[in-house]
Protein backbone atom coordinates (compact mmCIF):
# COMPACT_ATOMS: atom_id res chain seq x y z
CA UNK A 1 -20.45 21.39 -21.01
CA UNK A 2 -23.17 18.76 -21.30
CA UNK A 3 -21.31 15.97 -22.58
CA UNK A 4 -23.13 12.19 -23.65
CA UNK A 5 -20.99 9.12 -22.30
CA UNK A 6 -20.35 6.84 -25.82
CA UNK A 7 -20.39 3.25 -25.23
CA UNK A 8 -16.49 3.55 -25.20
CA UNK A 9 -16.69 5.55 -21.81
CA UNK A 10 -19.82 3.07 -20.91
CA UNK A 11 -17.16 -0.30 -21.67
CA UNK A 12 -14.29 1.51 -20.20
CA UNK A 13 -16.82 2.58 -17.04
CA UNK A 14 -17.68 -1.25 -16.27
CA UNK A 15 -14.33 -2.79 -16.92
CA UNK A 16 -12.88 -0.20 -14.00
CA UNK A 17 -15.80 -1.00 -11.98
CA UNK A 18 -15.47 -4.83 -12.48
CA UNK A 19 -11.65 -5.03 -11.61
CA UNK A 20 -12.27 -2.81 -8.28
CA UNK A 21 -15.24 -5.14 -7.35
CA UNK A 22 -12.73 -8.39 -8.26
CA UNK A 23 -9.69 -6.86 -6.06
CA UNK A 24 -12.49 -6.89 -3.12
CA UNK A 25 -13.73 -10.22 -3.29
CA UNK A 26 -10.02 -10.96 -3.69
CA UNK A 27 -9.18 -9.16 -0.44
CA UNK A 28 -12.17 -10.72 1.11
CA UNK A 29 -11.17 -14.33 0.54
CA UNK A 30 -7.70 -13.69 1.80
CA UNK A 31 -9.56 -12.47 4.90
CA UNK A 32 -12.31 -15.07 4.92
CA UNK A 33 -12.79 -16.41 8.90
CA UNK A 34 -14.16 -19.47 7.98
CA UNK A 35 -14.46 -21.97 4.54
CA UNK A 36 -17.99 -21.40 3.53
CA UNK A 37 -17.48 -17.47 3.30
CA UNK A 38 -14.39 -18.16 1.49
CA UNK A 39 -15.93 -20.01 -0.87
CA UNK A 40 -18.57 -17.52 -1.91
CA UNK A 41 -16.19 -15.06 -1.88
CA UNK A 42 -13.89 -17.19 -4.34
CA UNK A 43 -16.82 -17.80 -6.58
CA UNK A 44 -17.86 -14.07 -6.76
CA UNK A 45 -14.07 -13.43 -7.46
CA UNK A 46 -14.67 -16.04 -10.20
CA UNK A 47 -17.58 -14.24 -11.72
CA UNK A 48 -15.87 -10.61 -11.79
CA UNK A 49 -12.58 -12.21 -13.84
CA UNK A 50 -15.22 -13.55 -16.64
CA UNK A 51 -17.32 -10.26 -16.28
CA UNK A 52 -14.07 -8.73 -17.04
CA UNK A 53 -12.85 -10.60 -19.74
CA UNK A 54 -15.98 -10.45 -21.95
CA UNK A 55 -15.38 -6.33 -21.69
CA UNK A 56 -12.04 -6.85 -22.60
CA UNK A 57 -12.74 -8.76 -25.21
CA UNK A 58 -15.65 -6.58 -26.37
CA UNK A 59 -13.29 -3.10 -25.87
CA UNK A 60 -10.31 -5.36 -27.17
CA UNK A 61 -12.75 -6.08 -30.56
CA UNK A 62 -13.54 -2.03 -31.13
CA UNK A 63 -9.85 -1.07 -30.93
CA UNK A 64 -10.95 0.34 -27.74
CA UNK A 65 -8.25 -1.35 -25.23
CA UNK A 66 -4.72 -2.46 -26.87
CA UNK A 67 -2.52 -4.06 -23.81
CA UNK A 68 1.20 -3.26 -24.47
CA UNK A 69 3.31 -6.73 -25.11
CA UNK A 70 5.29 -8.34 -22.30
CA UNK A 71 8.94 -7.56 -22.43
CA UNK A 72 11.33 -10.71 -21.93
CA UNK A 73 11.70 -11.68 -18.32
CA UNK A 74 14.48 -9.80 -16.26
């Protein structure tokens, strides 16, 4: 089945991407051996949370992505 990706599957496609990219520069400034690395690995961290909150926002706008509520606290 030859199948075209919509830009639904192209959003959702990126915003997966961007989070796993995000969680590693995470990981990588927890693991940082010195202060320079961990600040460029900080500020690439930085850039992946707005690259992912401009596709959420953009998915968020189409209907495309609807976050369930937070429940009270426990």
């Amino acid at each position: 089945m030859d199948r075209e990706f919509t830009d639904r599957d192209r959003l959702t496609d990126m915003l997966l991407l961007t989070k796993a990219v995000a969680g590693s520069y995470h990981s990588a400034a927890l693991e940082a051996a010195t202060p320079k690395i961990r600040t460029s690995m900080t500020g690439l961290h930085r850039d992946e949370l707005e690259h992912a909150e401009l596709l959420f926002s953009a998915m968020e706008e189409r209907g495309w992505y609807r976050p369930e509520p937070a429940g009270p606290p426990r």
